[in-house]
PDB file of N, CA and C in Angstrom:
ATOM      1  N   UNK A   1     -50.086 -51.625 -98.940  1.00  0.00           N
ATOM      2  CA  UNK A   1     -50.241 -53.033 -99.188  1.00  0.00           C
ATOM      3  C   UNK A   1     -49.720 -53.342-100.590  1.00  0.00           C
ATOM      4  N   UNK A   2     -48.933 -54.600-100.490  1.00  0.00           N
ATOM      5  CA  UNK A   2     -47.978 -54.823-102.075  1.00  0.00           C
ATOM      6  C   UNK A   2     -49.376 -55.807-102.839  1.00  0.00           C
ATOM      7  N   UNK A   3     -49.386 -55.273-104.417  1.00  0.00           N
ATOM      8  CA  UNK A   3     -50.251 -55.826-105.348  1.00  0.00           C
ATOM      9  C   UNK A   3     -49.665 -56.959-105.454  1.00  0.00           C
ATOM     10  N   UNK A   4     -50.030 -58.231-105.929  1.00  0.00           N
ATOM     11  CA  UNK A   4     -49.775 -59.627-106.285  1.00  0.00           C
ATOM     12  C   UNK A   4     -48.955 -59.209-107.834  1.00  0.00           C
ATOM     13  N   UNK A   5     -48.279 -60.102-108.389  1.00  0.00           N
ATOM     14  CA  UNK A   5     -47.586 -59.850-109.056  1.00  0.00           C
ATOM     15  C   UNK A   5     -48.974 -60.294-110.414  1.00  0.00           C
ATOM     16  N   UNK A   6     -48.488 -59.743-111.577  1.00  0.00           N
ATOM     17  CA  UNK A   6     -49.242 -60.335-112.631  1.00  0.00           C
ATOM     18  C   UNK A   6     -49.113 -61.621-113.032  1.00  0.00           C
ATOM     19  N   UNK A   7     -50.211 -62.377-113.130  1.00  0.00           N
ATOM     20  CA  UNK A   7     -50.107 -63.789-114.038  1.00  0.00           C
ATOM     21  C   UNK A   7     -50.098 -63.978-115.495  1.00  0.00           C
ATOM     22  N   UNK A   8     -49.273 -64.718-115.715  1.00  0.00           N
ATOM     23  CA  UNK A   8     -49.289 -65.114-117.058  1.00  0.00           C
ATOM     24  C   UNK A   8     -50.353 -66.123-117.883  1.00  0.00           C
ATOM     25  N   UNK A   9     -50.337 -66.854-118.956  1.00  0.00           N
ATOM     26  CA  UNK A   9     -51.530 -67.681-119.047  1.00  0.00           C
ATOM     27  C   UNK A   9     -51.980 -68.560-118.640  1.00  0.00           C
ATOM     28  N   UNK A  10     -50.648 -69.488-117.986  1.00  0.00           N
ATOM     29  CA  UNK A  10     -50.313 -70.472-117.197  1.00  0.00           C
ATOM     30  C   UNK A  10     -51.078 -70.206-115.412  1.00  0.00           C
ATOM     31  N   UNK A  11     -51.129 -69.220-115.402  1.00  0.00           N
ATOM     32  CA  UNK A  11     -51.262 -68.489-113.756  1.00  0.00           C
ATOM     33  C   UNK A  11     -50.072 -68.350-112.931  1.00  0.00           C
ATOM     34  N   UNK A  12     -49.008 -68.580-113.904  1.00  0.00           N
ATOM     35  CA  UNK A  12     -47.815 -68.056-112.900  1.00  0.00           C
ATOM     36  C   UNK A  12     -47.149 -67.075-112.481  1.00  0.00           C
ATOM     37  N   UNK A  13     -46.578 -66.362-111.699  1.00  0.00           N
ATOM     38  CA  UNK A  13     -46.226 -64.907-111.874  1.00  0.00           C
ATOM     39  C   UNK A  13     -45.714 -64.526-112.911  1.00  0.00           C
ATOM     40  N   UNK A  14     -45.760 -63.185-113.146  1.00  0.00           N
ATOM     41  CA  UNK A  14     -44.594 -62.850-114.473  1.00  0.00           C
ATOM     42  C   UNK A  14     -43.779 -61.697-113.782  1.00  0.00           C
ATOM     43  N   UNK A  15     -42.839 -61.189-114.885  1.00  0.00           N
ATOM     44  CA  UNK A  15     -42.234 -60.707-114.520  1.00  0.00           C
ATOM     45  C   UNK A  15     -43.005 -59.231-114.157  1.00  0.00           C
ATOM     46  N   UNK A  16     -42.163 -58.408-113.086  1.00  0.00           N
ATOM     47  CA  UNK A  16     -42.880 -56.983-112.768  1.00  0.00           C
ATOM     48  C   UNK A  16     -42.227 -55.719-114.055  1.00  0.00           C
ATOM     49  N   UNK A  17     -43.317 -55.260-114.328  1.00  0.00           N
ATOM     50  CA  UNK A  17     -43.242 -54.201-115.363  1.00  0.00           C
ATOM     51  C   UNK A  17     -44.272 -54.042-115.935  1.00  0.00           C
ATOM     52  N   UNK A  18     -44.113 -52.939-117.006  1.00  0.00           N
ATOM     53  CA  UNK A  18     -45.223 -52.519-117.330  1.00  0.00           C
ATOM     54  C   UNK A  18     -46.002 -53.685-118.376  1.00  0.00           C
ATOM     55  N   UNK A  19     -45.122 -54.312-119.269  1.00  0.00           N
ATOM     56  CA  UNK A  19     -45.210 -55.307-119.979  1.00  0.00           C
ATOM     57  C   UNK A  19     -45.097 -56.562-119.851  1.00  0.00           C
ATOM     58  N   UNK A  20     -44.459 -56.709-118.728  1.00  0.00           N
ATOM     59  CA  UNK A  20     -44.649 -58.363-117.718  1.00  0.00           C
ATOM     60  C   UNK A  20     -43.125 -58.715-118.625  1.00  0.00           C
ATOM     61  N   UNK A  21     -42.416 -58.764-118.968  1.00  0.00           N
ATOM     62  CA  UNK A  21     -41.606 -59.064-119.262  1.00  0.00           C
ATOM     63  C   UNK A  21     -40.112 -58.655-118.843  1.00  0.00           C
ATOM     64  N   UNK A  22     -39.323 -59.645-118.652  1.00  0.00           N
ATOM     65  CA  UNK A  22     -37.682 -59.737-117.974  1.00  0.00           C
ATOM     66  C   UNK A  22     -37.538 -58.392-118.536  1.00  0.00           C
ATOM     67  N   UNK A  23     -36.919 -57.387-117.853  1.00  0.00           N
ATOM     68  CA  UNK A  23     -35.615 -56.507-118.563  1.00  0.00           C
ATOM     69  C   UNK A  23     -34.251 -57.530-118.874  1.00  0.00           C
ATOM     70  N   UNK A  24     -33.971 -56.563-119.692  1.00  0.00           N
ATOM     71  CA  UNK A  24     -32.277 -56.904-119.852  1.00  0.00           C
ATOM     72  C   UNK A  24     -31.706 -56.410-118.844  1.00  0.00           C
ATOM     73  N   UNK A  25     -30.666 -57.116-118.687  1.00  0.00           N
ATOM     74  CA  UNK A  25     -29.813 -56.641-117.836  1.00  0.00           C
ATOM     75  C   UNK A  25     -28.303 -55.919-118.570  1.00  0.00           C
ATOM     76  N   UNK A  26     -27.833 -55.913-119.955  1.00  0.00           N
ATOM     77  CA  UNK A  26     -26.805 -55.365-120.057  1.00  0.00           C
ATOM     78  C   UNK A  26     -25.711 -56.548-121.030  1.00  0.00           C
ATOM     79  N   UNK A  27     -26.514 -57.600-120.323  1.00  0.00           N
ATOM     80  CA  UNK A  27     -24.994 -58.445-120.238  1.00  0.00           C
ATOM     81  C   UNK A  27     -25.906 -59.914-120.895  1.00  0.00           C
ATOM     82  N   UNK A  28     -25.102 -60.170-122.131  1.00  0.00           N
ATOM     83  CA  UNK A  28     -26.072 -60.908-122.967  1.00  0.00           C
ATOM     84  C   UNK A  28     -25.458 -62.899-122.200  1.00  0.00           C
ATOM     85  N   UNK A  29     -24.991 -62.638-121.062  1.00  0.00           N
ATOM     86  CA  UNK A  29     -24.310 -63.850-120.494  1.00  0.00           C
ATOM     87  C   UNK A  29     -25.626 -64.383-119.498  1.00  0.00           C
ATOM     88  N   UNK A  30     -25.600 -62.909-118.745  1.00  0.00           N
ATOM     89  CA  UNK A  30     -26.667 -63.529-117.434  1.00  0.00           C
ATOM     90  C   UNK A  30     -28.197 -62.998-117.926  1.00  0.00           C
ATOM     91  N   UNK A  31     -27.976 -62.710-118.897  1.00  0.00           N
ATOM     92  CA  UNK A  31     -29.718 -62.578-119.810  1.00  0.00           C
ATOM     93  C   UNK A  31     -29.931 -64.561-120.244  1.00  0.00           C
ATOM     94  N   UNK A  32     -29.520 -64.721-120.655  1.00  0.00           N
ATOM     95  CA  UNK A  32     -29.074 -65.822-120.845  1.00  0.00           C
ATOM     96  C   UNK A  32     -29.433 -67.484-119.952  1.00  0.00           C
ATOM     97  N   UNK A  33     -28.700 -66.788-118.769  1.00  0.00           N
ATOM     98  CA  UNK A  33     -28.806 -67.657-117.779  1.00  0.00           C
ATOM     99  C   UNK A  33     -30.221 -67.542-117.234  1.00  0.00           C
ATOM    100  N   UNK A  34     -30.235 -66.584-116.891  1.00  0.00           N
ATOM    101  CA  UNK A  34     -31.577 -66.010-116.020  1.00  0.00           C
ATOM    102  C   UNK A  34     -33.071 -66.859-117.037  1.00  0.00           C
ATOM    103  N   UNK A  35     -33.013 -66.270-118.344  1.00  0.00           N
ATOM    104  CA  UNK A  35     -34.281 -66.977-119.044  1.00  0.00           C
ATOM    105  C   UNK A  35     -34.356 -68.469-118.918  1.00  0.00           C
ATOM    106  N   UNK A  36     -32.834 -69.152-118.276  1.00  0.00           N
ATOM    107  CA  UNK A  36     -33.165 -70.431-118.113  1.00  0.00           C
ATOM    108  C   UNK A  36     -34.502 -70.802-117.300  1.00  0.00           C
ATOM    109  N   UNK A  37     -34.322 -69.882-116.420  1.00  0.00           N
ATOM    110  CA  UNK A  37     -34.825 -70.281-115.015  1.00  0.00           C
ATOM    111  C   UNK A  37     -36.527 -70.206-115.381  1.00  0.00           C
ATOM    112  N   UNK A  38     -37.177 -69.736-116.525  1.00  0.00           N
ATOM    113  CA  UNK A  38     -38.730 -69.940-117.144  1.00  0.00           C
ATOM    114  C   UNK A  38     -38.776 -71.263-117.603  1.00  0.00           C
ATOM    115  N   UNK A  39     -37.836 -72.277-117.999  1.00  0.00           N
ATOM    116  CA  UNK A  39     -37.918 -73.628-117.807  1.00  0.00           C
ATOM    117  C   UNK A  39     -38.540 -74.674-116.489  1.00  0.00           C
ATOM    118  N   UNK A  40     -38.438 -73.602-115.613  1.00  0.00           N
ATOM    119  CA  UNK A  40     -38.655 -74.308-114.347  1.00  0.00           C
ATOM    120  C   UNK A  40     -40.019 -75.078-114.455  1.00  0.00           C
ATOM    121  N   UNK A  41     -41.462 -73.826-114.519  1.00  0.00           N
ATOM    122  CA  UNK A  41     -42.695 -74.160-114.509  1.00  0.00           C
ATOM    123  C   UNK A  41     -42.764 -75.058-115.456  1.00  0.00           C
ATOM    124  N   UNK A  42     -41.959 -75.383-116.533  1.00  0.00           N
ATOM    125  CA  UNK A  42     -42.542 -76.916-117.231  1.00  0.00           C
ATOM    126  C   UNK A  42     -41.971 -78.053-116.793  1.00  0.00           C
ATOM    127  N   UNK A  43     -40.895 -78.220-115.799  1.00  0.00           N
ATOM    128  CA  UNK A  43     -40.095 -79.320-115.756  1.00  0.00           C
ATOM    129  C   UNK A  43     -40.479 -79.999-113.999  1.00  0.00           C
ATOM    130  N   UNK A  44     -40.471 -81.147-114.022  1.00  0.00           N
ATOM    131  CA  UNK A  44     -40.677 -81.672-112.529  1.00  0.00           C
ATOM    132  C   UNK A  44     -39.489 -81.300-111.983  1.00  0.00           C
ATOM    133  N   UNK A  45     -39.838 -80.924-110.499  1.00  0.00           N
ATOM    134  CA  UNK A  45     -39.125 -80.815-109.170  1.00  0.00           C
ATOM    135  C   UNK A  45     -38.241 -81.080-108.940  1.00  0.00           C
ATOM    136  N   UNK A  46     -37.806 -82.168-109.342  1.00  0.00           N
ATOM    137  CA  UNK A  46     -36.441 -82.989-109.710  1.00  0.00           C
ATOM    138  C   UNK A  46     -35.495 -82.319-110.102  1.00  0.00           C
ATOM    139  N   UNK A  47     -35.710 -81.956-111.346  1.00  0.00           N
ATOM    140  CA  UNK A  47     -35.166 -81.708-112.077  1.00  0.00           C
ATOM    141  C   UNK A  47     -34.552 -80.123-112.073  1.00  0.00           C
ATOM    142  N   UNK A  48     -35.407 -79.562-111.361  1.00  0.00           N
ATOM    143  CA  UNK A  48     -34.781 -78.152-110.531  1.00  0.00           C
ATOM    144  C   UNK A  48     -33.540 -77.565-109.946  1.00  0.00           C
ATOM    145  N   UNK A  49     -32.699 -78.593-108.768  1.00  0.00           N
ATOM    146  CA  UNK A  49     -31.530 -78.290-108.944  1.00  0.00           C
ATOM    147  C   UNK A  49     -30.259 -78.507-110.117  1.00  0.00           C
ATOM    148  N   UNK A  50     -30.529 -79.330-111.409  1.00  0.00           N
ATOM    149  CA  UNK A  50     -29.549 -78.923-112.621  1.00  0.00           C
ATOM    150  C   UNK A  50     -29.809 -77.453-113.333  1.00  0.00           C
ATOM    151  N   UNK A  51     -30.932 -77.050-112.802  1.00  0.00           N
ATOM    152  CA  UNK A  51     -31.065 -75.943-113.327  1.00  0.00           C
ATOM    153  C   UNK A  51     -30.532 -74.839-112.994  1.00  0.00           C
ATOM    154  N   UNK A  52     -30.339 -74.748-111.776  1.00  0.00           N
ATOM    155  CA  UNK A  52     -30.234 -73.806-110.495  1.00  0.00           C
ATOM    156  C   UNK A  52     -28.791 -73.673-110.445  1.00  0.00           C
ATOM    157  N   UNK A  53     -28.208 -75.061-110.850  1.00  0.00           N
ATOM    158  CA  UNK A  53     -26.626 -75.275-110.656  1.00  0.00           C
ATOM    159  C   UNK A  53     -26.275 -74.683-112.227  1.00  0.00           C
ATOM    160  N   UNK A  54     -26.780 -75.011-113.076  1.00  0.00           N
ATOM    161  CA  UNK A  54     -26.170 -74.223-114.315  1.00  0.00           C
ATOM    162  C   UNK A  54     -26.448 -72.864-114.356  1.00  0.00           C
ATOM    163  N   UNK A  55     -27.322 -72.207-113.894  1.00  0.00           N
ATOM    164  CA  UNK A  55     -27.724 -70.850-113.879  1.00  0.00           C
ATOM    165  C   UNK A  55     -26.399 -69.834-112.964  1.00  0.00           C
ATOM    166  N   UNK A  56     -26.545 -70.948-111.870  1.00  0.00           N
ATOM    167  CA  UNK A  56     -25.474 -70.073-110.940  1.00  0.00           C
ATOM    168  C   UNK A  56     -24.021 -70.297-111.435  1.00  0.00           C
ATOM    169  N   UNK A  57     -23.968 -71.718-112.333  1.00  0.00           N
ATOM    170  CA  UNK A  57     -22.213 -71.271-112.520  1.00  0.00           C
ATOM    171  C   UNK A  57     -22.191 -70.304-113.712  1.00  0.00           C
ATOM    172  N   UNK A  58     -22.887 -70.202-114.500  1.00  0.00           N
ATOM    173  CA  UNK A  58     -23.016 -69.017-115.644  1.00  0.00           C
ATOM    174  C   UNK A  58     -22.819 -67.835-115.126  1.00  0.00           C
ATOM    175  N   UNK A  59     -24.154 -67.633-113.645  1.00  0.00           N
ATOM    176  CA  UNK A  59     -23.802 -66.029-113.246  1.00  0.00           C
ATOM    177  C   UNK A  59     -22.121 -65.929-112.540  1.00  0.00           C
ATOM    178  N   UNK A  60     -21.724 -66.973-111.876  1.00  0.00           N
ATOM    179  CA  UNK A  60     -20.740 -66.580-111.124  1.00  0.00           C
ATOM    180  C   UNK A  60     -19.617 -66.436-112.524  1.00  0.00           C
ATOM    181  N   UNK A  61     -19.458 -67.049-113.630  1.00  0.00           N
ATOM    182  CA  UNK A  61     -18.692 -66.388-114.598  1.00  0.00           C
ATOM    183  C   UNK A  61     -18.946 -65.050-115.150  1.00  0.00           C
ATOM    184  N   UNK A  62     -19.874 -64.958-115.121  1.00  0.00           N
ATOM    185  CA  UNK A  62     -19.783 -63.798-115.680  1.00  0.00           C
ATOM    186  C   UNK A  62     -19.803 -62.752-114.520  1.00  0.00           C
ATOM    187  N   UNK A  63     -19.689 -62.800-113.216  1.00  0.00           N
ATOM    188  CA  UNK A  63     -19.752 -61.973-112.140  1.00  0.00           C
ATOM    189  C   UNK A  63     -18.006 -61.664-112.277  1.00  0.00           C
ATOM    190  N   UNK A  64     -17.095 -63.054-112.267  1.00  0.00           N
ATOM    191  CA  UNK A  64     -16.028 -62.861-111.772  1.00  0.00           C
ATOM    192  C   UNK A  64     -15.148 -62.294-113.562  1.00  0.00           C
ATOM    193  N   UNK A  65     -15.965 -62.181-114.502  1.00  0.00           N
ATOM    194  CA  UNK A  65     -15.361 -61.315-115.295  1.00  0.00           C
ATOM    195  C   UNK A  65     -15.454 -60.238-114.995  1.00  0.00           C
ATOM    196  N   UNK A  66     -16.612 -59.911-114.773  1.00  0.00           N
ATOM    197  CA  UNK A  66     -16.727 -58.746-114.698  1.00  0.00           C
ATOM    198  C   UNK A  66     -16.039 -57.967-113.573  1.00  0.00           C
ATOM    199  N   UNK A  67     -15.404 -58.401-112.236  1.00  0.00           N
ATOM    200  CA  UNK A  67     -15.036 -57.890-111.388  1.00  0.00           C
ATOM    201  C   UNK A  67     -13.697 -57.856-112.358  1.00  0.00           C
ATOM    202  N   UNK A  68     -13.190 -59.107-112.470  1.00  0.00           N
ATOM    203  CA  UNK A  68     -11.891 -58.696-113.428  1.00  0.00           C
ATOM    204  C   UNK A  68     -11.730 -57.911-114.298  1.00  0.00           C
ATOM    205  N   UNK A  69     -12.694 -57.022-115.143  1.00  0.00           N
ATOM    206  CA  UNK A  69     -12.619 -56.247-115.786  1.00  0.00           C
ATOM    207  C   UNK A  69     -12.482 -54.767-115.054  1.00  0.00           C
ATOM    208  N   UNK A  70     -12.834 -54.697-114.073  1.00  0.00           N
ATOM    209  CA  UNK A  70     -13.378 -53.822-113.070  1.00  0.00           C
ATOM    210  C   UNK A  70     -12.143 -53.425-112.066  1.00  0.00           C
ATOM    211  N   UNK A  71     -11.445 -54.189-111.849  1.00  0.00           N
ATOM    212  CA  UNK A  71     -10.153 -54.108-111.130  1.00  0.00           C
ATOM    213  C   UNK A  71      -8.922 -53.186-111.417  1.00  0.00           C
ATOM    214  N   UNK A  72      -8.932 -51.959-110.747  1.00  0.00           N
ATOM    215  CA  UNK A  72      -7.787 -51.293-111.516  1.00  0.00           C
ATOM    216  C   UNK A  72      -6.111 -52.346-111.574  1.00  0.00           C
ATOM    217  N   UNK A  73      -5.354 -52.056-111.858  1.00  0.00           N
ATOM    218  CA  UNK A  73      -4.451 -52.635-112.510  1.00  0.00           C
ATOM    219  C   UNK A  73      -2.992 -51.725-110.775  1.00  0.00           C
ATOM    220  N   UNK A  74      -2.574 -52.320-110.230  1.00  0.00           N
ATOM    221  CA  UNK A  74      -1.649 -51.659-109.460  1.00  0.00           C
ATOM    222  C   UNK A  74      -0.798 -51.050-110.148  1.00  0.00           C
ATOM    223  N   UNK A  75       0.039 -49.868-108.983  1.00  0.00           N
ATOM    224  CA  UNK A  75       0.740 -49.067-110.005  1.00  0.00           C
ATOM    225  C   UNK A  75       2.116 -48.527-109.346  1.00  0.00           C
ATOM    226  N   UNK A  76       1.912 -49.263-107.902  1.00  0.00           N
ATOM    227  CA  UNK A  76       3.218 -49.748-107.012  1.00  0.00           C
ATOM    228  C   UNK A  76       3.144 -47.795-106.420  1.00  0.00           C
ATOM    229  N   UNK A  77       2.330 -47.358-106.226  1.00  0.00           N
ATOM    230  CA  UNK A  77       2.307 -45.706-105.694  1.00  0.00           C
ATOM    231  C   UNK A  77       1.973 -46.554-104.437  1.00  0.00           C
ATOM    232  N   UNK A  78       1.833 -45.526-103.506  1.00  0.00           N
ATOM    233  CA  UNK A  78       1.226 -46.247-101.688  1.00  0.00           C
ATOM    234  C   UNK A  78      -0.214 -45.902-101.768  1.00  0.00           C
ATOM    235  N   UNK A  79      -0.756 -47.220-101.127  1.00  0.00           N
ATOM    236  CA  UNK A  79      -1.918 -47.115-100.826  1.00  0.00           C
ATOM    237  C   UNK A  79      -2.642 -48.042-101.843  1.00  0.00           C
ATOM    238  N   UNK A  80      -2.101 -48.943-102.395  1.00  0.00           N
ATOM    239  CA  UNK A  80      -2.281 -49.529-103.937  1.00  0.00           C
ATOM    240  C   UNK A  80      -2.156 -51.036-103.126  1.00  0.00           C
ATOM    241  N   UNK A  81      -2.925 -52.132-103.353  1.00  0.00           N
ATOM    242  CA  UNK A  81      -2.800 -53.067-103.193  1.00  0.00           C
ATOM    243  C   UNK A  81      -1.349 -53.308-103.930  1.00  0.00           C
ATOM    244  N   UNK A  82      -0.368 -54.336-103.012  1.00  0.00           N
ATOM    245  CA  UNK A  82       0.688 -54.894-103.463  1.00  0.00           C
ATOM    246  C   UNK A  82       1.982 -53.615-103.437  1.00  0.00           C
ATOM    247  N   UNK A  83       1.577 -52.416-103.416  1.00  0.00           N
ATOM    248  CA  UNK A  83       2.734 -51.884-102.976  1.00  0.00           C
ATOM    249  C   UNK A  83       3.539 -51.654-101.343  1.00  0.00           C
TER     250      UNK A  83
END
């Protein structure tokens, strides 16, 4: 049976760990984005999808750098995209 997550002072979940707090992830872009999203519990309902929409175009930049960084470079041998 899964434990309930820990509450914070507020009574809202927190994060899972030993210390209730976000890890990093690596990448000081979608660390970034992600802590937006603890804005939520203070802001009305409304106001939720500008949040959601800036969070996700942040991650998808920094997703599609990162694939771009990630991409070997062709090298025209067979078996190579584009050769």
């Amino acid at each position: 049976m899964e434990s309930a997550p820990a509450a914070d002072a507020q009574g809202l979940p927190g994060w899972p760990g030993p210390d209730g707090q976000r890890p990093a992830t690596g990448d000081s872009r979608v660390d970034e984005a992600v802590s937006q999203l603890e804005d939520l519990a203070r802001l009305p309902v409304a106001e939720h999808p500008a949040v959601f929409e800036r969070v996700h175009q942040r991650l998808t930049e920094a997703l599609g750098d990162a694939g771009a960084r990630e991409r070997p470079v062709p090298d025209g041998s067979p078996g190579q995209p584009g050769s």
